[in-house]
PDB file of N, CA and C in Angstrom:
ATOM      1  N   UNK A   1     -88.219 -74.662  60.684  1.00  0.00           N
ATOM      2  CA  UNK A   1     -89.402 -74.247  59.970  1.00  0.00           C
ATOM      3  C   UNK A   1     -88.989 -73.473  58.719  1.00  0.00           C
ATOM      4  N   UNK A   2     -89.670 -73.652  57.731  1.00  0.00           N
ATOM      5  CA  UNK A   2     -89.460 -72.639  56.423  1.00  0.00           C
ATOM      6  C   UNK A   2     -90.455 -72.016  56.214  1.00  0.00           C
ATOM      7  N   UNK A   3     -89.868 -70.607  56.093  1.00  0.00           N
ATOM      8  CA  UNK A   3     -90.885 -69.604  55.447  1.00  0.00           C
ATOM      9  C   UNK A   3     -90.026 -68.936  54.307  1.00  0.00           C
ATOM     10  N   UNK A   4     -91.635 -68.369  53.416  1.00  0.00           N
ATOM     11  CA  UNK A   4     -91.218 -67.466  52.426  1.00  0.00           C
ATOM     12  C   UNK A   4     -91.440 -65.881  52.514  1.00  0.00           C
ATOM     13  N   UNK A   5     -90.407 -65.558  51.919  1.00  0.00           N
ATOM     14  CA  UNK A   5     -90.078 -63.807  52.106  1.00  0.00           C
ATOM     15  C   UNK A   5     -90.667 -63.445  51.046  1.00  0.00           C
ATOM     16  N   UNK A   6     -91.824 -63.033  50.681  1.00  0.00           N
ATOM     17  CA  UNK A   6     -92.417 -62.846  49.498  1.00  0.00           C
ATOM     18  C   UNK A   6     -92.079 -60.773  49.245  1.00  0.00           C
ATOM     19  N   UNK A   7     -91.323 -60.666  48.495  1.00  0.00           N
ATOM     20  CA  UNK A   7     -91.605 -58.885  48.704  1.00  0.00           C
ATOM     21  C   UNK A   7     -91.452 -58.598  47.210  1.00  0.00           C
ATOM     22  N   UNK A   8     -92.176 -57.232  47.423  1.00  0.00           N
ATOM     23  CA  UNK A   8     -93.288 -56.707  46.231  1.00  0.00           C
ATOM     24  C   UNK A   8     -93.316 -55.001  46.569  1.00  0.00           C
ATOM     25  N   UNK A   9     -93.205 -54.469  45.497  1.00  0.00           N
ATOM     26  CA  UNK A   9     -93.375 -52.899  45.402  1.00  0.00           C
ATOM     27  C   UNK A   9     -94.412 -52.778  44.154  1.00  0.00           C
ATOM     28  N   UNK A  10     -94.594 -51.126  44.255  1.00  0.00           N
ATOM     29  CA  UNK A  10     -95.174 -50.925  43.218  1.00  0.00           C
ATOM     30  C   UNK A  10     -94.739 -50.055  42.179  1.00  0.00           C
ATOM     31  N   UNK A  11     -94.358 -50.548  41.243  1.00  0.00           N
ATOM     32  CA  UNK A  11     -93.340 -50.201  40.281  1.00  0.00           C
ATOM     33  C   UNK A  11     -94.033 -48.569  39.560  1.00  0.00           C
ATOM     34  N   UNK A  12     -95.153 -48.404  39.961  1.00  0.00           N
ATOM     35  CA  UNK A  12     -95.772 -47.051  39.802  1.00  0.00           C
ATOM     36  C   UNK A  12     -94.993 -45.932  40.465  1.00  0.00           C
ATOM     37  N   UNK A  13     -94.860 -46.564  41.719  1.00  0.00           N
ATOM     38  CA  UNK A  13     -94.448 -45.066  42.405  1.00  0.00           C
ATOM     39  C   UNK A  13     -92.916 -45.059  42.748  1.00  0.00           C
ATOM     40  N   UNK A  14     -92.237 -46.358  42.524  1.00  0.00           N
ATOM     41  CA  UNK A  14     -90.629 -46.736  43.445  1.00  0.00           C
ATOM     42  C   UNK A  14     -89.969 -47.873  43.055  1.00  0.00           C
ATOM     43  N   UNK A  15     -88.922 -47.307  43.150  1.00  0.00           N
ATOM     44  CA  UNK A  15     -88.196 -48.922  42.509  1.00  0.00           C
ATOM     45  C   UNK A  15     -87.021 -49.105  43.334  1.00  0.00           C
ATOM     46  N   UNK A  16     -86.602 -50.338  42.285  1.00  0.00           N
ATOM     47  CA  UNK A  16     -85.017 -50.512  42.177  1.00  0.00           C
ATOM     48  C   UNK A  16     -84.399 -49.427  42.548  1.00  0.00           C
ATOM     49  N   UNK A  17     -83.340 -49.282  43.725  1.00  0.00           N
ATOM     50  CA  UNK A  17     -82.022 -47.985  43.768  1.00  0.00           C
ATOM     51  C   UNK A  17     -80.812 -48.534  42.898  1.00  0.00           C
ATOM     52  N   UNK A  18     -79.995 -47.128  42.955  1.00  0.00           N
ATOM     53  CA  UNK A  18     -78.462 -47.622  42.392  1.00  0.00           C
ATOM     54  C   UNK A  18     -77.833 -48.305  43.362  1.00  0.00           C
ATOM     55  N   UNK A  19     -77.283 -49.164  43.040  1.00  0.00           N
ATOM     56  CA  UNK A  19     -75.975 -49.874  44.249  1.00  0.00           C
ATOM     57  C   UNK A  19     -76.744 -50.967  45.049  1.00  0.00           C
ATOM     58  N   UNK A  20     -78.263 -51.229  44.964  1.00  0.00           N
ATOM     59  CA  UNK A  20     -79.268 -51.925  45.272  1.00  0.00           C
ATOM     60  C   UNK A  20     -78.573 -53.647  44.869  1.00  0.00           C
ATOM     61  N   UNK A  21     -77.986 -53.620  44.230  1.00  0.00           N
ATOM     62  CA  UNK A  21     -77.540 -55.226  43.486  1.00  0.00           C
ATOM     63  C   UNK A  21     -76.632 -55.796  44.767  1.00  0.00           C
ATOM     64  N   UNK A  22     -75.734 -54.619  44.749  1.00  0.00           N
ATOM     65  CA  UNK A  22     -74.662 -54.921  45.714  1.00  0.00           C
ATOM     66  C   UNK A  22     -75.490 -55.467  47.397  1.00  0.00           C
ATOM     67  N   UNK A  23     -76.172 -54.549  47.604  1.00  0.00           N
ATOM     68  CA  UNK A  23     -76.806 -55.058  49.320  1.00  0.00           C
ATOM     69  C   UNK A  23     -77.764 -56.458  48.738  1.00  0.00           C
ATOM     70  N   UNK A  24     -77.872 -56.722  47.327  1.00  0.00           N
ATOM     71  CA  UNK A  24     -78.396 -57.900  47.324  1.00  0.00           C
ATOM     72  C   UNK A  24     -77.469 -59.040  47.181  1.00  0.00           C
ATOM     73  N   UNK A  25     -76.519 -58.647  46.785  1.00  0.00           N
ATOM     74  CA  UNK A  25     -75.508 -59.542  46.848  1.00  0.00           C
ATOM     75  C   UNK A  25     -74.783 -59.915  48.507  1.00  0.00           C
ATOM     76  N   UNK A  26     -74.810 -59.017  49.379  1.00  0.00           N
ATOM     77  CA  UNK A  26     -74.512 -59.160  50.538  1.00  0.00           C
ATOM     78  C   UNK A  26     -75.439 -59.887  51.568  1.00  0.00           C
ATOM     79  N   UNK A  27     -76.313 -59.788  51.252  1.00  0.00           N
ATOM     80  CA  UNK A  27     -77.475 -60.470  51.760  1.00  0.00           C
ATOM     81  C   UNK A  27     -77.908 -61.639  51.193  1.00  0.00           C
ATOM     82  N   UNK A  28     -77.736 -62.051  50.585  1.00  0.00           N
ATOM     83  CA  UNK A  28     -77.529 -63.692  49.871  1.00  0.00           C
ATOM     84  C   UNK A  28     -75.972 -63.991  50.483  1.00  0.00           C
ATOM     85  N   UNK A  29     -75.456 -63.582  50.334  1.00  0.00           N
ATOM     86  CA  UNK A  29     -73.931 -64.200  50.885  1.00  0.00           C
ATOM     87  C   UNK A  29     -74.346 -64.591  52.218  1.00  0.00           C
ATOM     88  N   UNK A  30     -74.687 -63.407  52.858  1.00  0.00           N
ATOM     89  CA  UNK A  30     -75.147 -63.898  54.612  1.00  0.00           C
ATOM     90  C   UNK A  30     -76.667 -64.927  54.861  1.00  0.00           C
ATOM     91  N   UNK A  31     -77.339 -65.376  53.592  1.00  0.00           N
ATOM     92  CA  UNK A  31     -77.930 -65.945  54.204  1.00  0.00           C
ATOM     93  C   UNK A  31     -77.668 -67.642  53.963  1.00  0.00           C
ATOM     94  N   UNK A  32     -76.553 -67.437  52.814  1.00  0.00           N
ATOM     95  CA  UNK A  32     -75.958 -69.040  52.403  1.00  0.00           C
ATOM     96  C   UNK A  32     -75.582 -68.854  53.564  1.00  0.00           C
ATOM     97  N   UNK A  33     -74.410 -68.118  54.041  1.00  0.00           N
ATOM     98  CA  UNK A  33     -73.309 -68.172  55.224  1.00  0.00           C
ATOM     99  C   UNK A  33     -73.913 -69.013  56.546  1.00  0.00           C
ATOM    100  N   UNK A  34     -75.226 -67.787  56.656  1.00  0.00           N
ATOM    101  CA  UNK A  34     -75.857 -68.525  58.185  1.00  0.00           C
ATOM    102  C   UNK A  34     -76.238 -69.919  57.957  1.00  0.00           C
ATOM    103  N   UNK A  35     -76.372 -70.634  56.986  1.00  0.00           N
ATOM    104  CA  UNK A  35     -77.054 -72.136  56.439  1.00  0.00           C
ATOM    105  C   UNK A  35     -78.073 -71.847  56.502  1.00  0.00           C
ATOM    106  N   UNK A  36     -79.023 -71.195  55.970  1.00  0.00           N
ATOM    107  CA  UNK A  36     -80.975 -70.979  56.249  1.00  0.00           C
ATOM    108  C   UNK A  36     -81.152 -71.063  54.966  1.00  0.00           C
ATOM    109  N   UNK A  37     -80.207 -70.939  53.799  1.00  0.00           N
ATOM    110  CA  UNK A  37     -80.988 -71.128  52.334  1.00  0.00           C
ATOM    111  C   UNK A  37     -81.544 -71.990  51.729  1.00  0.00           C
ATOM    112  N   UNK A  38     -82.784 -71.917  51.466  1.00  0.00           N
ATOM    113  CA  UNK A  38     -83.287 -73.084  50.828  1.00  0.00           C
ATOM    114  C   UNK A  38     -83.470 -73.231  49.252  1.00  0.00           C
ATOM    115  N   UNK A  39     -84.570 -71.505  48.912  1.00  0.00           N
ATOM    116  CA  UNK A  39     -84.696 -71.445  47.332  1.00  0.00           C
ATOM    117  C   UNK A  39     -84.459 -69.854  47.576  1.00  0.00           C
ATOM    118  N   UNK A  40     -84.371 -69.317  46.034  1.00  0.00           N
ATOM    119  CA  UNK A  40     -84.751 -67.856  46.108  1.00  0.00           C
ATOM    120  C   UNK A  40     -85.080 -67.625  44.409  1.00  0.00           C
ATOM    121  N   UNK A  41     -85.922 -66.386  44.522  1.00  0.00           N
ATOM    122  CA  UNK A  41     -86.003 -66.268  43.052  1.00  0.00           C
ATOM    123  C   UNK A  41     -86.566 -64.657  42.503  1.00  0.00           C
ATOM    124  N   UNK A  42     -86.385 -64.455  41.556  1.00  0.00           N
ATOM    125  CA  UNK A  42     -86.616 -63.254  41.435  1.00  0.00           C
ATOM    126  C   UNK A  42     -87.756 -63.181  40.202  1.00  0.00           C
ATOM    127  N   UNK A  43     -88.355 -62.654  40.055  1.00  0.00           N
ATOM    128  CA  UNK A  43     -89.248 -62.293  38.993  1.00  0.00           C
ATOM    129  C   UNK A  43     -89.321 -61.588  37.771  1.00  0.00           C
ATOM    130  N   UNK A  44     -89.056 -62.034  36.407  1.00  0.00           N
ATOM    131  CA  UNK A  44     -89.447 -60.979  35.527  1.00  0.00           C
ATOM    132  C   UNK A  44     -90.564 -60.028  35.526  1.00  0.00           C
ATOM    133  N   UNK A  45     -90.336 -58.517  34.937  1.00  0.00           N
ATOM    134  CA  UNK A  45     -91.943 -57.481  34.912  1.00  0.00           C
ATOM    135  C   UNK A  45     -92.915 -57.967  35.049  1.00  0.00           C
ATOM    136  N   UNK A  46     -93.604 -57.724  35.869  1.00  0.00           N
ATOM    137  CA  UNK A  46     -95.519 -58.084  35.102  1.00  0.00           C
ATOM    138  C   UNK A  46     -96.524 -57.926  34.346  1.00  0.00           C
ATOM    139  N   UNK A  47     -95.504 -57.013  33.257  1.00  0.00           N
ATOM    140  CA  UNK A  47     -95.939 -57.537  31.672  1.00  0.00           C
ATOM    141  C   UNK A  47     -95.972 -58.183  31.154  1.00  0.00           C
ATOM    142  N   UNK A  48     -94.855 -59.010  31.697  1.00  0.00           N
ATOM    143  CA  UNK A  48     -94.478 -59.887  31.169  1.00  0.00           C
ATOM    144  C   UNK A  48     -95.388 -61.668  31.432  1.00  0.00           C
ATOM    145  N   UNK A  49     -96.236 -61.420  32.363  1.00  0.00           N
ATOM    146  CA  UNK A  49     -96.824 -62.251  33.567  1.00  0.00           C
ATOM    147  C   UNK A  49     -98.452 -62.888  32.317  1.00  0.00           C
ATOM    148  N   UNK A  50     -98.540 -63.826  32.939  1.00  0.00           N
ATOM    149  CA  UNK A  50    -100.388 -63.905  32.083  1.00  0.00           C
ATOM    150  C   UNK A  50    -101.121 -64.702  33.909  1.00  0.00           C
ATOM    151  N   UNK A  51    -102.010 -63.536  33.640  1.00  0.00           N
ATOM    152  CA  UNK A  51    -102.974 -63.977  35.018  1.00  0.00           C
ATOM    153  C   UNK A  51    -104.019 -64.918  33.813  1.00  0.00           C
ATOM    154  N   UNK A  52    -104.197 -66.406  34.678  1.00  0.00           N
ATOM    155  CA  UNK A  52    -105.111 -67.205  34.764  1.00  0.00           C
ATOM    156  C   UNK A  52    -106.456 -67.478  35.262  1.00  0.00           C
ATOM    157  N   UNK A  53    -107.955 -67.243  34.935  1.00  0.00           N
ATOM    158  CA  UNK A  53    -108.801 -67.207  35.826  1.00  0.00           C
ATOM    159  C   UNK A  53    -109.826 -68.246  35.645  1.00  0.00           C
ATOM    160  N   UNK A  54    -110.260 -69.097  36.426  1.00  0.00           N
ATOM    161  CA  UNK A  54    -111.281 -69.848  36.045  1.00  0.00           C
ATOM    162  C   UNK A  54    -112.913 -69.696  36.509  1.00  0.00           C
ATOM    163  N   UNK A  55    -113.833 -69.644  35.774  1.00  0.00           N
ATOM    164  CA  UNK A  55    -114.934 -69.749  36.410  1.00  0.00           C
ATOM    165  C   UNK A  55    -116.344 -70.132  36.102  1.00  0.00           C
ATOM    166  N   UNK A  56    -116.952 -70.651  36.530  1.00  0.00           N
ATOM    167  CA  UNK A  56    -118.017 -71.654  35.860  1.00  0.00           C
ATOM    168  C   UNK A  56    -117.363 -72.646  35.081  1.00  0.00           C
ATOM    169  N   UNK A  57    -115.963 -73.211  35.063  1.00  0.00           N
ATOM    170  CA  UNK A  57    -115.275 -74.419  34.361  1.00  0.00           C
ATOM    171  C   UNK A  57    -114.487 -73.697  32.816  1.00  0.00           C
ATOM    172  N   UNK A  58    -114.459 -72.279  32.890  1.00  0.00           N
ATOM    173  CA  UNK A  58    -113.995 -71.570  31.197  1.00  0.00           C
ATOM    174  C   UNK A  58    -113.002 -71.073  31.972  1.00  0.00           C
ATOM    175  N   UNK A  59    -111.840 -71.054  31.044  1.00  0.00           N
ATOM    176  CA  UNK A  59    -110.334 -70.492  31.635  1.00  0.00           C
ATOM    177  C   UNK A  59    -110.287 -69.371  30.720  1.00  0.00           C
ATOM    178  N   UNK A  60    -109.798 -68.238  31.576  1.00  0.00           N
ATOM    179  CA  UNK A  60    -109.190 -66.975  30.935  1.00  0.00           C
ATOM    180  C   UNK A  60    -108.446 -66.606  31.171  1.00  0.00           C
ATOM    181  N   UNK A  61    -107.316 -65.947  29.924  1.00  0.00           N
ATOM    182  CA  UNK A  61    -106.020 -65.391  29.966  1.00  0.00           C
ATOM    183  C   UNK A  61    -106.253 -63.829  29.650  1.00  0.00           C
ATOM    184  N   UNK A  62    -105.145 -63.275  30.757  1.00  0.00           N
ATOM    185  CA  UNK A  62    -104.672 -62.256  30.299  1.00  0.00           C
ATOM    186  C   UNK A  62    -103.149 -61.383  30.751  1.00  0.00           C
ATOM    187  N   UNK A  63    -102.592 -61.353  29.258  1.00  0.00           N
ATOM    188  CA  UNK A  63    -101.263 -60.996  28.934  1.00  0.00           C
ATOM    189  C   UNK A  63    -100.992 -60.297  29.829  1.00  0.00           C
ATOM    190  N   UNK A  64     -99.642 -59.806  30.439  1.00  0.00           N
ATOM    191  CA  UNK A  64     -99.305 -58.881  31.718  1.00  0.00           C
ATOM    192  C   UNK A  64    -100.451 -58.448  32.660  1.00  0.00           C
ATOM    193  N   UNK A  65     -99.972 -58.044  33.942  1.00  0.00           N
ATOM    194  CA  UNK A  65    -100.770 -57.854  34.876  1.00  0.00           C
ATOM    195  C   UNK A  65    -100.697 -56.467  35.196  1.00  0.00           C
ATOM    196  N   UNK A  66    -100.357 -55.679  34.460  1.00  0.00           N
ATOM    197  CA  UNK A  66    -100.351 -53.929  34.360  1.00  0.00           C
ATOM    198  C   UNK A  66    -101.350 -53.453  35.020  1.00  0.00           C
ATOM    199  N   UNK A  67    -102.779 -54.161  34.663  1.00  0.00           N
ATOM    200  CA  UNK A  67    -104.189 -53.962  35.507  1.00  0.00           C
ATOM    201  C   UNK A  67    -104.033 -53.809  36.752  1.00  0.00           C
ATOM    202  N   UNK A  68    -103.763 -54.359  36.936  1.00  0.00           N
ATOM    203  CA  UNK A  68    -103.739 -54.440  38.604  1.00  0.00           C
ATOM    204  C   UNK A  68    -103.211 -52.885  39.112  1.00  0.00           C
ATOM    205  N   UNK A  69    -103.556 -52.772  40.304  1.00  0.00           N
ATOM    206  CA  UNK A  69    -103.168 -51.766  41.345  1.00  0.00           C
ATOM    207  C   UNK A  69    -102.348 -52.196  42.492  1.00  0.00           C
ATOM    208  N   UNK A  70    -101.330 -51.105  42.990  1.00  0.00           N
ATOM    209  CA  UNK A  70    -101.162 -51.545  44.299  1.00  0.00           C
ATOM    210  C   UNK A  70     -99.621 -52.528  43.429  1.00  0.00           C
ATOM    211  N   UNK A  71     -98.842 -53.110  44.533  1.00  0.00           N
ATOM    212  CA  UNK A  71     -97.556 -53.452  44.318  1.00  0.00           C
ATOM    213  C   UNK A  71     -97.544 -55.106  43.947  1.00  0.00           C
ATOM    214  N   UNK A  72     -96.608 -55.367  43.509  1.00  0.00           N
ATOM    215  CA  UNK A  72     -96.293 -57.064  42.787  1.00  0.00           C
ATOM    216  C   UNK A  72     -95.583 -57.043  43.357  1.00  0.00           C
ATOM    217  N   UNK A  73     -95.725 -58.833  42.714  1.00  0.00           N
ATOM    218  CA  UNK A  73     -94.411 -59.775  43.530  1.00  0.00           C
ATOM    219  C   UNK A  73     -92.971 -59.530  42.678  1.00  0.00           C
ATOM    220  N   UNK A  74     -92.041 -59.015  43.429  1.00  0.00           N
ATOM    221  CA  UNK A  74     -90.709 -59.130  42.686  1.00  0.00           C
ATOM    222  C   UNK A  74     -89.991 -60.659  42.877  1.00  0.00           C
ATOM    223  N   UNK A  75     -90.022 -61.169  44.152  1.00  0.00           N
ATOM    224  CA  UNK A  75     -89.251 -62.098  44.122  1.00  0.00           C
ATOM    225  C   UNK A  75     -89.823 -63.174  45.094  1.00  0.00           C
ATOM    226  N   UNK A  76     -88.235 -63.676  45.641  1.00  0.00           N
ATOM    227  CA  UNK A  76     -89.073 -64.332  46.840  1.00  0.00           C
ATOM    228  C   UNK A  76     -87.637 -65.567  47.423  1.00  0.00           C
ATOM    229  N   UNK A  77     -87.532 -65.575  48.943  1.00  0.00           N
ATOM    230  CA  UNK A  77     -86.832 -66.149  49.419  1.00  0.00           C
ATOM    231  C   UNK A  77     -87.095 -67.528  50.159  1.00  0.00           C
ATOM    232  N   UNK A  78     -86.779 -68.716  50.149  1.00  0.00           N
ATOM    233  CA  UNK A  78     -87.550 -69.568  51.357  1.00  0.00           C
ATOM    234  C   UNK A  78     -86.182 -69.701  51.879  1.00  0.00           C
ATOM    235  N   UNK A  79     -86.343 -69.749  53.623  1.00  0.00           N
ATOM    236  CA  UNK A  79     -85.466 -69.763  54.256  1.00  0.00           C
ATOM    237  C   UNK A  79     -85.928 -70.998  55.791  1.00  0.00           C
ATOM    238  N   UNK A  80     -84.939 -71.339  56.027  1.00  0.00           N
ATOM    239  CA  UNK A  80     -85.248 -72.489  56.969  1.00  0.00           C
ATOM    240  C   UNK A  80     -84.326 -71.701  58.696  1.00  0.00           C
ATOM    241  N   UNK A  81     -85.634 -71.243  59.514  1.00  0.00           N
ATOM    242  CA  UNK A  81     -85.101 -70.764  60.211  1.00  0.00           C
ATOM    243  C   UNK A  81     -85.946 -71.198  61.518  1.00  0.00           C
ATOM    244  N   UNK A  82     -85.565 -70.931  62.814  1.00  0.00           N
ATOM    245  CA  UNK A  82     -85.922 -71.543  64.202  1.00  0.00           C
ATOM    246  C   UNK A  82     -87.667 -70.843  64.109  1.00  0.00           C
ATOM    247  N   UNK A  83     -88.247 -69.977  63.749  1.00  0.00           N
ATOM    248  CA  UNK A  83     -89.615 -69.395  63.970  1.00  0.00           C
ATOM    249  C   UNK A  83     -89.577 -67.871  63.120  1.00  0.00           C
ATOM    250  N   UNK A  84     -91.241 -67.737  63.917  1.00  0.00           N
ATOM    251  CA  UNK A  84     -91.624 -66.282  63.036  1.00  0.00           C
ATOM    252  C   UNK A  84     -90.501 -65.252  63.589  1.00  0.00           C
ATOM    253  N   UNK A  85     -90.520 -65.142  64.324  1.00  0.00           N
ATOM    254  CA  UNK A  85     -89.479 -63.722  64.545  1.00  0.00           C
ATOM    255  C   UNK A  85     -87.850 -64.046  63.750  1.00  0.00           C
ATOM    256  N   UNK A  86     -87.360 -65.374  64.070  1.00  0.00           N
ATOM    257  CA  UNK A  86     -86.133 -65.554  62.981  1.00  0.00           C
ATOM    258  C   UNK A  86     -86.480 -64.544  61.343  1.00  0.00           C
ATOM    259  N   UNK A  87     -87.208 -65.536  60.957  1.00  0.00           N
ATOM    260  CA  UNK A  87     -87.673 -65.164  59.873  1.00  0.00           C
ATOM    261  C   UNK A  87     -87.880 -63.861  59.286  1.00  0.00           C
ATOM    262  N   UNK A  88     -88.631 -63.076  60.377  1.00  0.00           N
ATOM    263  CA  UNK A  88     -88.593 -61.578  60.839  1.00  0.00           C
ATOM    264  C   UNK A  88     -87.407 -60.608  60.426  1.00  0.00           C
ATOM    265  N   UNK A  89     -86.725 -61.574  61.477  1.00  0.00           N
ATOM    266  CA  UNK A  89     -85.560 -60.388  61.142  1.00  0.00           C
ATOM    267  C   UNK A  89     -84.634 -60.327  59.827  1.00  0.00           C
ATOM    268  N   UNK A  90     -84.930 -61.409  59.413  1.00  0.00           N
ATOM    269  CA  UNK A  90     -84.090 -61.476  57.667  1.00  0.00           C
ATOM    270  C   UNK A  90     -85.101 -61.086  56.926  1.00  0.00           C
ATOM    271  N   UNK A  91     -86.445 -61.313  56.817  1.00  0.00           N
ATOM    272  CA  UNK A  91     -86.922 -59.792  55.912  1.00  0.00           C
ATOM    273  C   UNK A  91     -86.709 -58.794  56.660  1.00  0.00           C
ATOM    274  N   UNK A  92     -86.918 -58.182  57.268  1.00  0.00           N
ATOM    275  CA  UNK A  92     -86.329 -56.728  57.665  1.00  0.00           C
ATOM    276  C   UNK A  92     -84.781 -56.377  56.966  1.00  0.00           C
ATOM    277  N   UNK A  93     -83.754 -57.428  55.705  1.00  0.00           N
ATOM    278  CA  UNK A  93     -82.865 -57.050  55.697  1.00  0.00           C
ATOM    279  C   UNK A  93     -83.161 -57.078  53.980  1.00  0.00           C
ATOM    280  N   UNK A  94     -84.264 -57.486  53.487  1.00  0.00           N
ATOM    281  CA  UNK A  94     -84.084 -57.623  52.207  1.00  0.00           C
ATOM    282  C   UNK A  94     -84.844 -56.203  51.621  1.00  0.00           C
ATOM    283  N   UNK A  95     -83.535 -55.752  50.627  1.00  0.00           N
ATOM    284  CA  UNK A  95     -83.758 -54.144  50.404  1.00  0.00           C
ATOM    285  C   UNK A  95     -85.007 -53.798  49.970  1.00  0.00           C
ATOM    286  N   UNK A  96     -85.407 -54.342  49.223  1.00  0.00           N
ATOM    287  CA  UNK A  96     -87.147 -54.074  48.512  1.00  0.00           C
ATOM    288  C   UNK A  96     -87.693 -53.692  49.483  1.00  0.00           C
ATOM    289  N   UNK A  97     -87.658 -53.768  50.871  1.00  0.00           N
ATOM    290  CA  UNK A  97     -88.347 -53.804  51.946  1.00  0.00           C
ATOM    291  C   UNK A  97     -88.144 -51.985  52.269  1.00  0.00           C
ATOM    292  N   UNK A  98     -87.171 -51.689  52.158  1.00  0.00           N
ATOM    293  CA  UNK A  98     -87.094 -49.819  52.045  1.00  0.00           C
ATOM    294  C   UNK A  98     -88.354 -49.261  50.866  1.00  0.00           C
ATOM    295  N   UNK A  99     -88.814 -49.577  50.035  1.00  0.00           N
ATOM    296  CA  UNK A  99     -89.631 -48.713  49.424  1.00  0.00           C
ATOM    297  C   UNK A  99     -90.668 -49.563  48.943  1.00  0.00           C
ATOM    298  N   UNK A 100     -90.469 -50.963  49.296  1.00  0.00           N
ATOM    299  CA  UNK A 100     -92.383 -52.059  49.293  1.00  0.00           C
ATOM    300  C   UNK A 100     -92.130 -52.328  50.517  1.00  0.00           C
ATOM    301  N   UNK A 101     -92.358 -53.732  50.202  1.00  0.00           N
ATOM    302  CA  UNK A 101     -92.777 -54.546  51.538  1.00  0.00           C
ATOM    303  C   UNK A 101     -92.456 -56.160  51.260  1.00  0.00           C
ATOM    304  N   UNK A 102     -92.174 -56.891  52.528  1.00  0.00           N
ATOM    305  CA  UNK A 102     -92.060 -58.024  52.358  1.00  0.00           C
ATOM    306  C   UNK A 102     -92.855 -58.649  53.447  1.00  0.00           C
ATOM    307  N   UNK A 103     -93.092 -59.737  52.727  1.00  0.00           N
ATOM    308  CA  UNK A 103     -94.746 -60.738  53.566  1.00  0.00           C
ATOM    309  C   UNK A 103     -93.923 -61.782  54.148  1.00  0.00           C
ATOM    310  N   UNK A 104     -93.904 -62.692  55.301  1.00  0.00           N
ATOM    311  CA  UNK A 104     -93.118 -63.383  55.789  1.00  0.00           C
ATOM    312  C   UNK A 104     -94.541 -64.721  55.867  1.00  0.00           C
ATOM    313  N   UNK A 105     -94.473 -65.733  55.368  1.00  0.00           N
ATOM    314  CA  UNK A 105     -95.257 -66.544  55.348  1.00  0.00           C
ATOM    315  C   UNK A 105     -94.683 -68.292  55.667  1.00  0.00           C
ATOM    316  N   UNK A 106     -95.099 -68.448  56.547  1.00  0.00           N
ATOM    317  CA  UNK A 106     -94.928 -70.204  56.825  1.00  0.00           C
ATOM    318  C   UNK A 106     -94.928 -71.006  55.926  1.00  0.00           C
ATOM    319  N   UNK A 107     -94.664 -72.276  55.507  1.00  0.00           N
ATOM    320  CA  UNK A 107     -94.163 -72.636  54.081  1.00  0.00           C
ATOM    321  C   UNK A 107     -94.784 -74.167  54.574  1.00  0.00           C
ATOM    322  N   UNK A 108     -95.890 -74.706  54.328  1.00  0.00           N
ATOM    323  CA  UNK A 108     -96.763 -75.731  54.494  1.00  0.00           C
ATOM    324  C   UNK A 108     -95.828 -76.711  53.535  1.00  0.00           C
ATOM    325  N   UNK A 109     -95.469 -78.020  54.997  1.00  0.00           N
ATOM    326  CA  UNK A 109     -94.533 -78.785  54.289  1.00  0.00           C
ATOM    327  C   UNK A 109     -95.356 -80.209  54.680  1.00  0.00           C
ATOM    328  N   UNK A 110     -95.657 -80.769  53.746  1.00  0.00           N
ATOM    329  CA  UNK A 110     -96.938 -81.896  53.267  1.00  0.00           C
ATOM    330  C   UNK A 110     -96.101 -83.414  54.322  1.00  0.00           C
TER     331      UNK A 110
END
């Protein structure tokens, strides 16, 4: 089964640590290692972002998502693992997860 590790902080109150690269680098090593990698990706700011909205058939843009409250998406892992608790336990290892959070979601395969 594949799921995605979606994790997200809120750059208001917490971030990035020092030496943070390194446990990300160790944790990509172990998850090529175990064979579960599928994609991964990381996100530029969400200033950088343009939210899309449609309604009554008129599309609207707007430049970064600064508006918003509450934490963004930094990145995101898909991993091919036996079930939810697999899955489980490898977000529980991805660091963002010390000061956000990571969403563990089933990965609808057509």
């Amino acid at each position: 089964m594949k799921f995605a590790l979606l994790y997200q902080y809120d750059p208001t109150k917490t971030g990035p640590t020092d030496g943070e690269i390194d446990d990300w680098l160790a944790l990509d090593k172990q998850i090529r290692d175990a064979g579960i990698f599928v994609y991964e990706a990381g996100f530029h700011p969400a200033e950088a972002a343009r939210m899309v909205t449609v309604r009554d058939d008129a599309a609207a843009t707007t430049d970064g998502i600064e508006h918003r409250t509450g934490e963004y998406l930094a990145g995101l892992y898909v991993i091919e693992v036996a079930d939810l608790d697999a899955a489980t336990k490898w977000a529980e290892q991805i660091p963002t997860g010390r000061y956000g959070s990571v969403e563990v979601r089933q990965v609808v395969e057509y």
